[in-house]
C-alpha atoms as a PDB file:
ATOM      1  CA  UNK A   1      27.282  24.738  74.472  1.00  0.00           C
ATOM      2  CA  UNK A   2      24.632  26.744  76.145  1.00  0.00           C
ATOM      3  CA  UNK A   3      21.475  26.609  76.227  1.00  0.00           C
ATOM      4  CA  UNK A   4      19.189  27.807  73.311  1.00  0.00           C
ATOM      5  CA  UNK A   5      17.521  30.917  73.440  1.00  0.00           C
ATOM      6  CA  UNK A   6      13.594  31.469  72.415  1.00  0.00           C
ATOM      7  CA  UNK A   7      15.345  33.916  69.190  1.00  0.00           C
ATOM      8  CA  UNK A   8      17.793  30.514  68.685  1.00  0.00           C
ATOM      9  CA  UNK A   9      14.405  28.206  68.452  1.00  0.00           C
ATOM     10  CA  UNK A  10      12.557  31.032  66.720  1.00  0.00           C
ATOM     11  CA  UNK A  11      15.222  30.957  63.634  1.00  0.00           C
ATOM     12  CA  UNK A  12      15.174  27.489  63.647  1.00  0.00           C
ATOM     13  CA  UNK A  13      11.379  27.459  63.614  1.00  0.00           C
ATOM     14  CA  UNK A  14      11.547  29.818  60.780  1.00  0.00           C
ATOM     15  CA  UNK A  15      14.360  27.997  58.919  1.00  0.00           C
ATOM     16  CA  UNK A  16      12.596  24.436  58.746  1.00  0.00           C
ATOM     17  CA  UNK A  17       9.211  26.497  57.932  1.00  0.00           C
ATOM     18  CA  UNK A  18      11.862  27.523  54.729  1.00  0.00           C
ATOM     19  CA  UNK A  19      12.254  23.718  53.750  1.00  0.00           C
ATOM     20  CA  UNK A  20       8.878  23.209  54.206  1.00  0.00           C
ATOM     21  CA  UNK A  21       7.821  25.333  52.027  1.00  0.00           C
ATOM     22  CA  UNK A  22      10.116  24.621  49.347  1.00  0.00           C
ATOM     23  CA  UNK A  23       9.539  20.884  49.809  1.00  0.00           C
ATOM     24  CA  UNK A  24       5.438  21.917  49.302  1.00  0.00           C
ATOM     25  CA  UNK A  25       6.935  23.695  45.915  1.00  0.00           C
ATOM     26  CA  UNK A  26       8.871  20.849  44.576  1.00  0.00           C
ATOM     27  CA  UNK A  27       6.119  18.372  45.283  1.00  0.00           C
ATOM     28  CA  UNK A  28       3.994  20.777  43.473  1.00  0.00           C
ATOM     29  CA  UNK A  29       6.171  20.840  40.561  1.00  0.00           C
ATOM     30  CA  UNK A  30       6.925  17.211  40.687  1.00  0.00           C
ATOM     31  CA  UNK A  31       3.111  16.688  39.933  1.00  0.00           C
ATOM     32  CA  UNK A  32       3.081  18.880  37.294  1.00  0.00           C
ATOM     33  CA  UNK A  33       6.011  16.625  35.855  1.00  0.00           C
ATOM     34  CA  UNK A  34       4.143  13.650  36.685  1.00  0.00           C
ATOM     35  CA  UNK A  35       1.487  14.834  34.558  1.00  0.00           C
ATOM     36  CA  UNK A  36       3.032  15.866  31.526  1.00  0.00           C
ATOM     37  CA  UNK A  37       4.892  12.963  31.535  1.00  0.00           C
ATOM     38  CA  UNK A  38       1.399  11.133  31.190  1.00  0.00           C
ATOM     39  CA  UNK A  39       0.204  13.053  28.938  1.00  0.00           C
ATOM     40  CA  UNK A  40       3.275  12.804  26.675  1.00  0.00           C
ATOM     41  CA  UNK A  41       3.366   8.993  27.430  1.00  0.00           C
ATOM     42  CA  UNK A  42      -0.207   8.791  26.213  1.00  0.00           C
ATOM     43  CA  UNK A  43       0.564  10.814  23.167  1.00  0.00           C
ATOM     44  CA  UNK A  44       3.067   8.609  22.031  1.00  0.00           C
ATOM     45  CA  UNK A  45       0.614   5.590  22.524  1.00  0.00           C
ATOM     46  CA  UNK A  46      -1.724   7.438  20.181  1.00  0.00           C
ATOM     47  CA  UNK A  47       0.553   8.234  17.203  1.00  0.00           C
ATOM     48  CA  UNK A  48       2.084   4.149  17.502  1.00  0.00           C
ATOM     49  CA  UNK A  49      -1.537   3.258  17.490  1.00  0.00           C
ATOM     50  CA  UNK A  50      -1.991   5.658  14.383  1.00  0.00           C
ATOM     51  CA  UNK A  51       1.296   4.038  13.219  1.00  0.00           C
ATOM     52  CA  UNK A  52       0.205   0.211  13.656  1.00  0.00           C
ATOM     53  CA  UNK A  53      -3.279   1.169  11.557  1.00  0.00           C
ATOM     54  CA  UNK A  54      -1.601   2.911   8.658  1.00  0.00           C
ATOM     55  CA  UNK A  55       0.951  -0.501   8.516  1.00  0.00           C
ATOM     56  CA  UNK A  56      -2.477  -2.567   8.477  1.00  0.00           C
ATOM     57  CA  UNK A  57      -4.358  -0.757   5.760  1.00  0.00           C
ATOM     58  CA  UNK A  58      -0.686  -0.931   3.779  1.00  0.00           C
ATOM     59  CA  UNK A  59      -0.855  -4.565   4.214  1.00  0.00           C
ATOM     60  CA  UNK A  60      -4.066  -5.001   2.762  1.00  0.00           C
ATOM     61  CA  UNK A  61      -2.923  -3.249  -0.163  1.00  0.00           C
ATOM     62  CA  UNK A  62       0.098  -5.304  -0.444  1.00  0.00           C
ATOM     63  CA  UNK A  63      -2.055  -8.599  -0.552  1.00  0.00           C
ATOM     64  CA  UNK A  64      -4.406  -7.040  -2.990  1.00  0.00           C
ATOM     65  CA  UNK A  65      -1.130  -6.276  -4.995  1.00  0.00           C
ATOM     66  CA  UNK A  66      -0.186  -9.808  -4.743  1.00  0.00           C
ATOM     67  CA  UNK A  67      -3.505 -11.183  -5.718  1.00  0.00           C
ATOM     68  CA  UNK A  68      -3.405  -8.985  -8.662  1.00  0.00           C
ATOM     69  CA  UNK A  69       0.004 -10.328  -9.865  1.00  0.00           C
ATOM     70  CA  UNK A  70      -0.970 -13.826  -9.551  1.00  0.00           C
ATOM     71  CA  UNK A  71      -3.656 -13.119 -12.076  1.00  0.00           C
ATOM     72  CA  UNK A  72      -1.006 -11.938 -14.162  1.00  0.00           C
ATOM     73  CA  UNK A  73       1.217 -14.458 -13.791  1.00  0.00           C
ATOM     74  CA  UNK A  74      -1.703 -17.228 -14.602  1.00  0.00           C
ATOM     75  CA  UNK A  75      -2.521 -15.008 -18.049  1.00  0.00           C
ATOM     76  CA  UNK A  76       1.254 -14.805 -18.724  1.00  0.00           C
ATOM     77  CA  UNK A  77       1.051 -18.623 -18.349  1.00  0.00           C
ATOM     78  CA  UNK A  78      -1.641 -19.200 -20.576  1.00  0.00           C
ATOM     79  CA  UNK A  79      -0.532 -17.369 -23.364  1.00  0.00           C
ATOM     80  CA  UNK A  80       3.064 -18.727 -23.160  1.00  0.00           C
ATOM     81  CA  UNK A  81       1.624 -22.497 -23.201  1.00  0.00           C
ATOM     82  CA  UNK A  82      -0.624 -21.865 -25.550  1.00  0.00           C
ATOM     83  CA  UNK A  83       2.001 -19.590 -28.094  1.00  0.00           C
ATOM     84  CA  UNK A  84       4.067 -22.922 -27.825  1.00  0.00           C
ATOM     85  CA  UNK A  85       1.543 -25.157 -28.369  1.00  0.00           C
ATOM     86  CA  UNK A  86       0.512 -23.012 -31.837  1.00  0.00           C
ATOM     87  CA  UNK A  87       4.071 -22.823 -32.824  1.00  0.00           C
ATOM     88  CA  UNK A  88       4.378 -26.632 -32.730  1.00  0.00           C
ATOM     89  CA  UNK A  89       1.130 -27.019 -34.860  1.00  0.00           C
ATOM     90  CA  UNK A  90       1.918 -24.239 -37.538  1.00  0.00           C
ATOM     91  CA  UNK A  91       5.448 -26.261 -37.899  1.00  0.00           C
ATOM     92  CA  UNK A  92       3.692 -29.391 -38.954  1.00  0.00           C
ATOM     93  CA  UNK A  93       0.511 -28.107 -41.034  1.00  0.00           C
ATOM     94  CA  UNK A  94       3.333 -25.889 -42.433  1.00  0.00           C
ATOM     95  CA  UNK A  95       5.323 -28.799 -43.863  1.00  0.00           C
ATOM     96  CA  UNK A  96       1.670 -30.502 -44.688  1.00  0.00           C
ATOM     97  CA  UNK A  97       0.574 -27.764 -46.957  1.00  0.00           C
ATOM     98  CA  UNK A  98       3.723 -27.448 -48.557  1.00  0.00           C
ATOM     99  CA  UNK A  99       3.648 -30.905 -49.614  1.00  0.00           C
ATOM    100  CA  UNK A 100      -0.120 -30.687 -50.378  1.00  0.00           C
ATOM    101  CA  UNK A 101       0.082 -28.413 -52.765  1.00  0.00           C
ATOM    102  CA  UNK A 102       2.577 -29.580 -54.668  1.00  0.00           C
ATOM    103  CA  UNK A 103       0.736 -33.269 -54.742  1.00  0.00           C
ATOM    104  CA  UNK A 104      -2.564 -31.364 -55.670  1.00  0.00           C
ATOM    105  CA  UNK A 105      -0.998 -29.375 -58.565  1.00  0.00           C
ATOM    106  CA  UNK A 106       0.252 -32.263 -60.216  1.00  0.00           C
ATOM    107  CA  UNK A 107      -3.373 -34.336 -59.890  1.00  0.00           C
ATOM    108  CA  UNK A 108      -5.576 -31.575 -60.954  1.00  0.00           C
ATOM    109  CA  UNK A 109      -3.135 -31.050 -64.104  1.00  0.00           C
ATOM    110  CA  UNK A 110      -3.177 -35.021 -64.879  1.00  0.00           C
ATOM    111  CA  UNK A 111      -6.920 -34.877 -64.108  1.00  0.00           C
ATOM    112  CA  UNK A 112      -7.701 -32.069 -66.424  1.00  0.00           C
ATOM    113  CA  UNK A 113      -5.140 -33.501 -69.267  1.00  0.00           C
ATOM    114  CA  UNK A 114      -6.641 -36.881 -68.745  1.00  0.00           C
ATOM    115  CA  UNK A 115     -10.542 -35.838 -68.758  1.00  0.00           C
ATOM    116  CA  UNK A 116     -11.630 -33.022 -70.039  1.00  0.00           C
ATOM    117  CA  UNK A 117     -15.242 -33.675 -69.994  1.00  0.00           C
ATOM    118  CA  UNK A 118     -15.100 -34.241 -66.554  1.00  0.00           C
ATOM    119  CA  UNK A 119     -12.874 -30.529 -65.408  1.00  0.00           C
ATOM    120  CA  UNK A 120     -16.121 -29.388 -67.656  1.00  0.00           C
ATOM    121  CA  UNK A 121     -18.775 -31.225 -65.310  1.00  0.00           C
ATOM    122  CA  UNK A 122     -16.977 -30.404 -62.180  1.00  0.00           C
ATOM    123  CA  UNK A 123     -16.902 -26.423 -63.133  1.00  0.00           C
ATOM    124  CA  UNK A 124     -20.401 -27.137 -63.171  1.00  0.00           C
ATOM    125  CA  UNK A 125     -21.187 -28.319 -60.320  1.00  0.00           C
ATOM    126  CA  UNK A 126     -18.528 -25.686 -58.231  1.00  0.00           C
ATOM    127  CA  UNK A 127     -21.024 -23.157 -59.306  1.00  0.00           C
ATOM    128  CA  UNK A 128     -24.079 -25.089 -58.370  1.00  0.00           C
ATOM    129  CA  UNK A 129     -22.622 -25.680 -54.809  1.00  0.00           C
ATOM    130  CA  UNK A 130     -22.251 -22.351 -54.411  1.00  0.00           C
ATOM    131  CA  UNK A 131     -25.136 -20.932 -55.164  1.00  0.00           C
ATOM    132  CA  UNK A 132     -26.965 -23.309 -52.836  1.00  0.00           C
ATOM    133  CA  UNK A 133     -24.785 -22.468 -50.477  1.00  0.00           C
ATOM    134  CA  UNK A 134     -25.400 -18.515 -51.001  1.00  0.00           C
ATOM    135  CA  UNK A 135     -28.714 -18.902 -49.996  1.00  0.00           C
ATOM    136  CA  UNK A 136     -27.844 -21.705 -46.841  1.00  0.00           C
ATOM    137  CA  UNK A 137     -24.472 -21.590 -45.639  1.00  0.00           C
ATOM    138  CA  UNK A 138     -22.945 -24.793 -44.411  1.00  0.00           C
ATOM    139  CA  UNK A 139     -22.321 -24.879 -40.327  1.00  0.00           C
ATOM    140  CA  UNK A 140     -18.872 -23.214 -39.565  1.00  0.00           C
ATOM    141  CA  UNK A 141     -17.138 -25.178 -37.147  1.00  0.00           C
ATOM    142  CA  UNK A 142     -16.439 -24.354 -33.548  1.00  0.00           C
ATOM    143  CA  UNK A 143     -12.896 -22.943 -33.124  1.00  0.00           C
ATOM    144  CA  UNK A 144     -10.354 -25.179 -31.480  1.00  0.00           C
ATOM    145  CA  UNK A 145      -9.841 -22.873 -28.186  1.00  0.00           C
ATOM    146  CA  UNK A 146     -12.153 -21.100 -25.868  1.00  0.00           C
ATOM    147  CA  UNK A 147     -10.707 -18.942 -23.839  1.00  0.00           C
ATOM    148  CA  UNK A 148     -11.086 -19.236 -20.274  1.00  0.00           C
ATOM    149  CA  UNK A 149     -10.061 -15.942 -18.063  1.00  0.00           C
ATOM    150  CA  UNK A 150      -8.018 -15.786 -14.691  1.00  0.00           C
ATOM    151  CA  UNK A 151      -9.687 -15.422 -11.655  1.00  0.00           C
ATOM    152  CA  UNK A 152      -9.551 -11.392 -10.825  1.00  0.00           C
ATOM    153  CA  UNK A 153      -9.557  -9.916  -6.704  1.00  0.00           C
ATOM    154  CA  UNK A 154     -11.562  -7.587  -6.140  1.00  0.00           C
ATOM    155  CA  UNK A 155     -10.578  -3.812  -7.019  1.00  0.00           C
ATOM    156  CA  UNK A 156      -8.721  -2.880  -3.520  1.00  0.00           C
ATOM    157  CA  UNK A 157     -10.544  -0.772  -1.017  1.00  0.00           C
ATOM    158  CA  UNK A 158      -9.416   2.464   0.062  1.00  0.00           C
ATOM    159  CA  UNK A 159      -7.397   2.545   3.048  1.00  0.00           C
ATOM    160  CA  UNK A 160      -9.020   3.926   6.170  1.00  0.00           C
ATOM    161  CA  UNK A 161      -5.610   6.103   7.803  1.00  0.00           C
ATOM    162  CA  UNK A 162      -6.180   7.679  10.599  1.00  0.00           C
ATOM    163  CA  UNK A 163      -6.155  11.380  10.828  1.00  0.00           C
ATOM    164  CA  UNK A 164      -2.878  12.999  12.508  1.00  0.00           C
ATOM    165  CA  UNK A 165      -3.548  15.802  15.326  1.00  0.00           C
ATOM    166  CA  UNK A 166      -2.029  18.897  14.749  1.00  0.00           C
ATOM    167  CA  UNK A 167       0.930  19.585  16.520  1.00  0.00           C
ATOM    168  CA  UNK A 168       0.410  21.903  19.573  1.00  0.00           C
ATOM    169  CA  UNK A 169       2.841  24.667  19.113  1.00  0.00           C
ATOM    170  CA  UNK A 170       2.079  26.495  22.176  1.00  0.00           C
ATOM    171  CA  UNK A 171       4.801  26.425  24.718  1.00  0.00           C
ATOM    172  CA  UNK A 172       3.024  24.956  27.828  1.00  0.00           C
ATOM    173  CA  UNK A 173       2.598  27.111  30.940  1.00  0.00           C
ATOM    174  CA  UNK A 174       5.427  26.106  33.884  1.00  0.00           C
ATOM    175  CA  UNK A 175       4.475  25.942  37.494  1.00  0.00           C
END
């Protein structure tokens, strides 16, 4: 082979300054792929993180929604117990009554055949009773049930979401 002429090492000079500069360009361009790649990584960290808060605040609604249908649940429980419980009661002062009446039918009729001075004196003293009691009415009794409510949450807050970015739409510059 002979030997290498100062044109030979000239080209060769200028041929490797060639790779050179294209290596300068690609490194260039790699950084610029670095970067975006950043920028989309950290992007996508920001809409999770938007992602995990909107899940949070849903959660808290969720458990609010809960506490709010275990407050149901304990009214639904009260009335059912105590619908039962009056059901069972009006069956036996039902059958009571029935069999009252018909006992105090037949003693005011034998009392009134029997005495009739003494329906007289009685009528009498009905409308004495009542006038006195016109003017001071006997103490009504309490009523057999007081109602107790349920324990109620709070009313819910209203979530704090974050606010989405817009989308950039602009095709980013190359280079």
């Amino acid at each position: 082979m002979p030997d290498p002429t100062v044109t030979d090492v000239f080209n060769q000079l200028v041929l490797a300054n060639g790779k050179l500069e294209q290596v300068i360009v690609n490194t260039s361009l790699m950084a610029n792929l670095n970067t975006s790649i950043n920028a989309g990584a950290a992007a996508t960290v920001g809409r999770l993180d938007m992602i995990a808060a909107i899940n949070v605040e849903s959660l808290k609604l969720q458990f609010h929604q809960t506490q709010q249908m275990d407050t149901m649940i304990c009214m639904l429980e009260q009335i059912s117990r105590n619908t039962c419980s009056m059901l069972n009661e009006l069956a036996v002062q039902t059958r009571l009554q029935t069999q009252m009446a018909e006992d105090v039918a037949t003693q005011t009729f034998i009392a009134k055949s029997a005495n009739p001075e003494a329906a007289l004196d009685l009528a009498r003293h009905q409308e004495l009773v009542a006038k006195i009691e016109e003017c001071c009415p006997p103490e009504r009794p309490r009523p057999p049930c007081d109602y107790v409510a349920c324990a109620k949450p709070d009313p819910a807050k209203e979530p704090v979401i974050p606010k989405i970015p817009k989308q950039d739409t602009q095709p980013r510059p190359e280079g």
